[in-house]
N, C-alpha and C. Protein backbone atom coordinates (compact mmCIF):
# COMPACT_ATOMS: atom_id res chain seq x y z
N UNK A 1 62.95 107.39 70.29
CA UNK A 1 63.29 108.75 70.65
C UNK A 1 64.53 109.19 69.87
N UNK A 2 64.49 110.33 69.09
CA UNK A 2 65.48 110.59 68.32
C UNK A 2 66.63 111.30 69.55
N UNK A 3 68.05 110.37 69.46
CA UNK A 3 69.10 111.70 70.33
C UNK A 3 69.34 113.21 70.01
N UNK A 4 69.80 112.76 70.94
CA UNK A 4 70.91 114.67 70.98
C UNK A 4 71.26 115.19 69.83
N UNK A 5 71.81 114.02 69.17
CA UNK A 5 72.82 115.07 68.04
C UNK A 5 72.29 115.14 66.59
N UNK A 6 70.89 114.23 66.53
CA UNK A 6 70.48 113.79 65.64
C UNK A 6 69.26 115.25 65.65
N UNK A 7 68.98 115.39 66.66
CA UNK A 7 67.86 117.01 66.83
C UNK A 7 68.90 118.14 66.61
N UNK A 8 70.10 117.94 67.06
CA UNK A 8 71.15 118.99 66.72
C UNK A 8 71.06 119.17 64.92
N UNK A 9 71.55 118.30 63.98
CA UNK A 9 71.51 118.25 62.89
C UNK A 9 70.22 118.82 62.53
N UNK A 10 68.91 118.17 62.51
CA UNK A 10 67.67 118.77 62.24
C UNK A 10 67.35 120.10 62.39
N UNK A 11 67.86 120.68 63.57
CA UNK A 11 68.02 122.45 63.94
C UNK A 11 68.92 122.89 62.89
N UNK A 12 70.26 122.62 62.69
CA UNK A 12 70.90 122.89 62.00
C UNK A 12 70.99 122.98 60.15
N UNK A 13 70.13 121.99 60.05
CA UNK A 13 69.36 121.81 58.50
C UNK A 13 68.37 122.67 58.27
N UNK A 14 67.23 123.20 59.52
CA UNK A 14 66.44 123.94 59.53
C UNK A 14 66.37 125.52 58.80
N UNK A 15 67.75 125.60 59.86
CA UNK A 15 68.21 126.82 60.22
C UNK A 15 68.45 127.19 58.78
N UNK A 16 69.72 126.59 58.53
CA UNK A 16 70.25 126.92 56.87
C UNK A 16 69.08 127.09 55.73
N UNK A 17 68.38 125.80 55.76
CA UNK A 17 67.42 125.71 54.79
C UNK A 17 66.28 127.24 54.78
N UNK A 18 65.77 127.59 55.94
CA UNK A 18 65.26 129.16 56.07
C UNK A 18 66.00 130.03 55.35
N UNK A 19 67.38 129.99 55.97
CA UNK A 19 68.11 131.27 55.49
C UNK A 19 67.82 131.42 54.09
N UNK A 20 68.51 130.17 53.70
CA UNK A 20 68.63 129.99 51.97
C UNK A 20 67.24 130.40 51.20
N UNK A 21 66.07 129.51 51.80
CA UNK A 21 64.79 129.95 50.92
C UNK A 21 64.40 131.21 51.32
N UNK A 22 65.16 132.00 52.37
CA UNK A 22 64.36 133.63 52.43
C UNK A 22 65.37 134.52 51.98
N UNK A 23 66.52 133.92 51.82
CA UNK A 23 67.26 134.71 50.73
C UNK A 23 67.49 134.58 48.51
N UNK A 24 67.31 133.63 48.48
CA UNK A 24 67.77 132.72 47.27
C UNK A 24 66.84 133.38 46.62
N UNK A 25 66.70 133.42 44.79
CA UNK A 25 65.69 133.37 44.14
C UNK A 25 65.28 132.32 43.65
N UNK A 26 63.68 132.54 44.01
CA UNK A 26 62.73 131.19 43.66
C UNK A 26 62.27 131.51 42.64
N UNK A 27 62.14 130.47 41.71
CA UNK A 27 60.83 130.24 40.33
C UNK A 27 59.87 130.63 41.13
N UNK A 28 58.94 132.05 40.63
CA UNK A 28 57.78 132.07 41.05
C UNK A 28 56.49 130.76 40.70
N UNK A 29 56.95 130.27 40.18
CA UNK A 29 56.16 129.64 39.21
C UNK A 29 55.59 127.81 40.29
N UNK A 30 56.82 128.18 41.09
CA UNK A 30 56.72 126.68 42.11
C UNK A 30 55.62 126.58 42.67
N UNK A 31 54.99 125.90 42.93
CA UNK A 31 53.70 126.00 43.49
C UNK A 31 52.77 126.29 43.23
N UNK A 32 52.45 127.08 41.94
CA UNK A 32 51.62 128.13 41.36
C UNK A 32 50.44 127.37 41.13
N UNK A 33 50.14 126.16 40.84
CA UNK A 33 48.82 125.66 40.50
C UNK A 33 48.32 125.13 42.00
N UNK A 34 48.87 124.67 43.27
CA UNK A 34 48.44 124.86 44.34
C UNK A 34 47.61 126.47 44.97
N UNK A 35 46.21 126.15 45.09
CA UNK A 35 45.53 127.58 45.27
C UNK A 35 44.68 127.00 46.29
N UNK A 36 45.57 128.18 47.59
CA UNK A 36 45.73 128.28 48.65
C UNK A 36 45.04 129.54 49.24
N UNK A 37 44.88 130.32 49.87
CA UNK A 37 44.64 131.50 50.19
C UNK A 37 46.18 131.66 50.95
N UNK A 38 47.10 132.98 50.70
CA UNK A 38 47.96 132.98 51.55
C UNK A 38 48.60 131.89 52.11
N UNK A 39 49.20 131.38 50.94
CA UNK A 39 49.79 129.56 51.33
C UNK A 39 51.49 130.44 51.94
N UNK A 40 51.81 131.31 50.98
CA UNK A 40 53.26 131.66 51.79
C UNK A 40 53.31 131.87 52.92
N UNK A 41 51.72 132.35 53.93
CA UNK A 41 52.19 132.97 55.24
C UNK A 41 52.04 131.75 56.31
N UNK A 42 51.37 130.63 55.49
CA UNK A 42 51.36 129.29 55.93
C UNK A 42 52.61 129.00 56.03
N UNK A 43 54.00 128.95 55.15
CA UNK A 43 55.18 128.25 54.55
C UNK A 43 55.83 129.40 56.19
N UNK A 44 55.77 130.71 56.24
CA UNK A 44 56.69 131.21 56.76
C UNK A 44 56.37 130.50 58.24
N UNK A 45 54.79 130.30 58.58
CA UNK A 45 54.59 130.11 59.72
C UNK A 45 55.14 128.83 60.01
N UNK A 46 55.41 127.84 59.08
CA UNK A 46 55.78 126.09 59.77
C UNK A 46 57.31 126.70 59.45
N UNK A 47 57.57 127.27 58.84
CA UNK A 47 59.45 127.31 58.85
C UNK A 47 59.69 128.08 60.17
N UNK A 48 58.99 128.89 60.84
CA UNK A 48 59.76 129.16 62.35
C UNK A 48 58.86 128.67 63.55
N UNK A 49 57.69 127.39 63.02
CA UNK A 49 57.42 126.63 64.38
C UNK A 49 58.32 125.90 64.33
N UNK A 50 58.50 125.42 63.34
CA UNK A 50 59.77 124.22 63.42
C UNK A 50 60.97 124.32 63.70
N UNK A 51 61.50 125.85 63.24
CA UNK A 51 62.66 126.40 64.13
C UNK A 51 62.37 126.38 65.62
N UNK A 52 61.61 127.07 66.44
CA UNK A 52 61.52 127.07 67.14
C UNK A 52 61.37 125.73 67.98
N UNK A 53 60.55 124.59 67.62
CA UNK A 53 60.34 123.71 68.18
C UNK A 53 61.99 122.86 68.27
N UNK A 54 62.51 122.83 67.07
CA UNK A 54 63.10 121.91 66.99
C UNK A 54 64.84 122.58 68.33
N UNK A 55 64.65 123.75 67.89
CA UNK A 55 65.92 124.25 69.04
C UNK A 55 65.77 124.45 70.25
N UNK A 56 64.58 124.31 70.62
CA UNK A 56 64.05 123.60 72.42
C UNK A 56 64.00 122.58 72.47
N UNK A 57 63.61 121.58 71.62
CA UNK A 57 64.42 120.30 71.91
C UNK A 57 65.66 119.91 72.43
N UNK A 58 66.57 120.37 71.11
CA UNK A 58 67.74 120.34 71.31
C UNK A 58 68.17 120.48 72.88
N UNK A 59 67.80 122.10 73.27
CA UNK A 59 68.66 122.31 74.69
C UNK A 59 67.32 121.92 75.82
N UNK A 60 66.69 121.23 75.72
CA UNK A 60 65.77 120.51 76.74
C UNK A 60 66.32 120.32 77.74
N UNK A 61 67.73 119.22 77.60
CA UNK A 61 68.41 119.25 79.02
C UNK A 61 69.33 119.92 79.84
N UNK A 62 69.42 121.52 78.97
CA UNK A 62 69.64 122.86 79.53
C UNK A 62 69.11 122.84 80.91
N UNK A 63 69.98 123.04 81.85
CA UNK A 63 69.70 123.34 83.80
C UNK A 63 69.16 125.11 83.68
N UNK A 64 68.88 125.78 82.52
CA UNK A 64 68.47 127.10 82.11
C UNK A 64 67.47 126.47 81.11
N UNK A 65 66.23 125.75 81.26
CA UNK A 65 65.73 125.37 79.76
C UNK A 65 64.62 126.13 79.75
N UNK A 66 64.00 127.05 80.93
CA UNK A 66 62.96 127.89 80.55
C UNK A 66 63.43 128.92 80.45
N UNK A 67 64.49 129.52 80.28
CA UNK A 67 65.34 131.01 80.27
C UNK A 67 65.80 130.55 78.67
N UNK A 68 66.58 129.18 78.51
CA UNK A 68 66.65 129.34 77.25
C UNK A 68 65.39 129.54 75.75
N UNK A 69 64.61 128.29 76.42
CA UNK A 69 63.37 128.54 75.46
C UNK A 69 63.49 130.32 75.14
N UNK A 70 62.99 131.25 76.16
CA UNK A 70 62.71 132.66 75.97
C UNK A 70 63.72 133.05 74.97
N UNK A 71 64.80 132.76 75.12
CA UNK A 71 65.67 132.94 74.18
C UNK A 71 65.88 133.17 72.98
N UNK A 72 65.41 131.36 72.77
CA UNK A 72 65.44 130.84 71.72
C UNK A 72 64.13 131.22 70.32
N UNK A 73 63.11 131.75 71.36
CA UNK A 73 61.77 132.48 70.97
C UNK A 73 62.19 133.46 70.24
N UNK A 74 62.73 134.52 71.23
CA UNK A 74 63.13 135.89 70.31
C UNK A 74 64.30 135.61 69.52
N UNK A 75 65.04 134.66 69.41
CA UNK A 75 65.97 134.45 68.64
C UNK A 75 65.43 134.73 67.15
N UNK A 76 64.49 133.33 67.36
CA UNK A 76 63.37 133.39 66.32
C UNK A 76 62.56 134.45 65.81
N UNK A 77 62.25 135.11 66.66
CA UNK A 77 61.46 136.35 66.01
C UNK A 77 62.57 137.59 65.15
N UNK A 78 63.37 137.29 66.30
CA UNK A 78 64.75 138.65 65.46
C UNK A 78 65.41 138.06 64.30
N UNK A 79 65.26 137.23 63.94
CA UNK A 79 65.92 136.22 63.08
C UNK A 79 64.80 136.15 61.91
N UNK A 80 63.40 135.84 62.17
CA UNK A 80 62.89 136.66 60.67
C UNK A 80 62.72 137.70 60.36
N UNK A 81 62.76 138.75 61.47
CA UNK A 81 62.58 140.17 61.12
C UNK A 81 64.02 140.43 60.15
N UNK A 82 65.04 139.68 60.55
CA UNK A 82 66.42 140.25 59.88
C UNK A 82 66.19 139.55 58.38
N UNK A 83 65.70 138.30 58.45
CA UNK A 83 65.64 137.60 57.15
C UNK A 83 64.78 138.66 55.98
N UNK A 84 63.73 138.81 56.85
CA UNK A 84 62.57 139.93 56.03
C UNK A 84 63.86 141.47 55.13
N UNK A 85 64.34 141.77 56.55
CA UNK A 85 65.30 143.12 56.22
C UNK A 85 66.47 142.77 55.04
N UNK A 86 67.04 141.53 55.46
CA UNK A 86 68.38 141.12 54.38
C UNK A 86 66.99 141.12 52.83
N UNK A 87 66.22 140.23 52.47
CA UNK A 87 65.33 140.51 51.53
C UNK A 87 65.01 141.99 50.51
N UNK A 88 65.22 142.80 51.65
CA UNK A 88 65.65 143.97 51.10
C UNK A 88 66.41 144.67 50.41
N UNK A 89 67.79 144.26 51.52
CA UNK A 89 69.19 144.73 51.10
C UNK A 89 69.72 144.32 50.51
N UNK A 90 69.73 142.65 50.13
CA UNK A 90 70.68 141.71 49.86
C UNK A 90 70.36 141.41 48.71
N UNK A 91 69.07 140.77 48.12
CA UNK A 91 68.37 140.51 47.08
C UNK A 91 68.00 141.68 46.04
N UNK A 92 68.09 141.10 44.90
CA UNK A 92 67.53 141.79 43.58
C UNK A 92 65.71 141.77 43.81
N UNK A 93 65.61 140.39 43.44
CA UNK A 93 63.79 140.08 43.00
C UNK A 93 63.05 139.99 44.48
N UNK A 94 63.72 140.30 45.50
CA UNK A 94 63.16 139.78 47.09
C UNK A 94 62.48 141.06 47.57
N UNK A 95 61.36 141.19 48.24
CA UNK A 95 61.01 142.38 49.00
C UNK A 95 60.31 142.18 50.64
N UNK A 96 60.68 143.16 51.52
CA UNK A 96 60.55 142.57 52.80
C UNK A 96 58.83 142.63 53.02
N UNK A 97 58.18 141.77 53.91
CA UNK A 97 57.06 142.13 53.90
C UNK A 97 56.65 142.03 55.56
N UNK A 98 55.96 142.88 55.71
CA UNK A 98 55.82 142.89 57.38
C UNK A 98 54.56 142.02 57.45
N UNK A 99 53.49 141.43 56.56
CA UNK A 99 52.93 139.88 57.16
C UNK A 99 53.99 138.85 57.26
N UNK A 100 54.81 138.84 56.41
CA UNK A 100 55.71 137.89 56.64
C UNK A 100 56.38 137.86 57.67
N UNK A 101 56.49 139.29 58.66
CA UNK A 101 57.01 138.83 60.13
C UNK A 101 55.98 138.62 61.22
N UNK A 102 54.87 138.93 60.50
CA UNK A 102 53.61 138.35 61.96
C UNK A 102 53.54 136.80 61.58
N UNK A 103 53.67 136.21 59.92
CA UNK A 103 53.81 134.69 60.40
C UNK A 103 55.03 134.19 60.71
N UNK A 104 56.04 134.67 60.65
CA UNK A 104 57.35 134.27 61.13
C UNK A 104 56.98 134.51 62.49
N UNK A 105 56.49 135.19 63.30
CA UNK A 105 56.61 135.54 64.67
C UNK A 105 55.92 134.49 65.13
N UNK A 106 54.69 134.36 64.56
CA UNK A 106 53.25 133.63 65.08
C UNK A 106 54.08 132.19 64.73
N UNK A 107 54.23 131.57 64.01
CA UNK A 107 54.78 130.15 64.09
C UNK A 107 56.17 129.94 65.38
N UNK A 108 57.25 131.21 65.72
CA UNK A 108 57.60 130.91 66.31
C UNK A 108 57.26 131.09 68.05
N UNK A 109 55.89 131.68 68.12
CA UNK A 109 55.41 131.65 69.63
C UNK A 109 54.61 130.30 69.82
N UNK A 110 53.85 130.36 68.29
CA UNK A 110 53.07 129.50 68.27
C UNK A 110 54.11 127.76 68.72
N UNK A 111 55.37 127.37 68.51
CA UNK A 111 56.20 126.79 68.47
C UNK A 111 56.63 126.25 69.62
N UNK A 112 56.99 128.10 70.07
CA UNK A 112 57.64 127.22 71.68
C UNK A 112 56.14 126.85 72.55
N UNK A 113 55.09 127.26 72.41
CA UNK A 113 54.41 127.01 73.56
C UNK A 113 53.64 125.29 73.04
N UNK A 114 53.93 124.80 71.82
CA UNK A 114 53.94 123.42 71.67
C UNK A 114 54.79 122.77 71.82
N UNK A 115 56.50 123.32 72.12
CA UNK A 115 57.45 122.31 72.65
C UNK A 115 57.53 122.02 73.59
N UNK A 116 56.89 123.31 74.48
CA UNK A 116 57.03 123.37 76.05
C UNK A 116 55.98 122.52 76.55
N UNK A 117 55.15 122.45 76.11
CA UNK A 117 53.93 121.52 76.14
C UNK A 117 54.22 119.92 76.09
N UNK A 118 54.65 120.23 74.84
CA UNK A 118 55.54 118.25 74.00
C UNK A 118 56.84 118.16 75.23
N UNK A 119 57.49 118.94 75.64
CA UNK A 119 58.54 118.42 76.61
C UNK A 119 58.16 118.27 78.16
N UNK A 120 56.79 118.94 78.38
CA UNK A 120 56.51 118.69 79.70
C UNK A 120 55.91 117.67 79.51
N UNK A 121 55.10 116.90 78.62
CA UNK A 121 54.20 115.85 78.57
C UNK A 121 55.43 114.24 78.53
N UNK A 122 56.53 114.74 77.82
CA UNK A 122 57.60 113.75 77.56
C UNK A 122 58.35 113.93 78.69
N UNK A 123 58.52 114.82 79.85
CA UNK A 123 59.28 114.72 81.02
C UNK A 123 58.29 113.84 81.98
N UNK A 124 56.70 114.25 81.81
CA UNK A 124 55.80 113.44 82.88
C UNK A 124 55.55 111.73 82.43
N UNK A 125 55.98 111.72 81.14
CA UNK A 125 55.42 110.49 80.87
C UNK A 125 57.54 109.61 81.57
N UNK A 126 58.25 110.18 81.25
CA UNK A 126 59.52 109.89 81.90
C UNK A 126 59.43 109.20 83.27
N UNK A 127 58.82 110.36 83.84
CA UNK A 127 58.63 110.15 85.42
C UNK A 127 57.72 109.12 86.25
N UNK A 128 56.63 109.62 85.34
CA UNK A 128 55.52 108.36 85.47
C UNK A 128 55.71 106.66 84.87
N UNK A 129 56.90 106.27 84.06
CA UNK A 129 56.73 105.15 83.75
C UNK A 129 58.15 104.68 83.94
């Protein structure tokens, strides 16, 4: 079982690493012989399940951990909508795209309702053994 502070770091690597790849300019060119259908809305969707998953972990043993999850959900959702918007403002070669916030959204609903899932199954298996 990975600890506390070790899921803390992982959120925290997450977090940054998003920012950076939805702000930064990329070589279009990365990936380019991988042919995918819509592989980016794949990339946006595991970068905010994994946000999401990984920062309900973290506060799991929050005495608020189903108020936080909700939280931590729309955190996630307002948090790519802003990434999408800075893309706009902030960047030269970047442009915002509103699929890119239905898979940013969708990975992070899609997210919490697999952590909440993975932490009730890891609280019953707690209890039960």
């Amino acid at each position: 079982m990975l600890n506390k502070k070790l899921v803390f770091i992982f959120a925290i690597t997450w977090t940054v690493l998003i920012t950076y790849l939805s702000l930064a300019t990329i070589d279009s060119s990365i990936g380019s012989t991988i042919r995918i259908p819509h592989k980016d809305k794949i990339v946006h969707f595991i970068f905010y399940f994994m946000f999401v998953f990984l920062w309900t972990n973290y506060f799991n043993s929050s005495p608020y951990k189903s108020k936080v999850g909700i939280v931590i959900l729309l955190t996630a959702i307002v948090y790519g909508i802003l990434m999408e918007v800075f893309q706009g403002l902030l960047t030269i070669d970047r442009s915002p795209d509103q699929y890119d916030v239905i898979a940013n959204s969708s990975g992070a609903i899609v997210g919490w309702f697999v952590a909440k899932k993975y932490l009730q199954n890891k609280n019953q298996y707690k209890i039960s053994h």
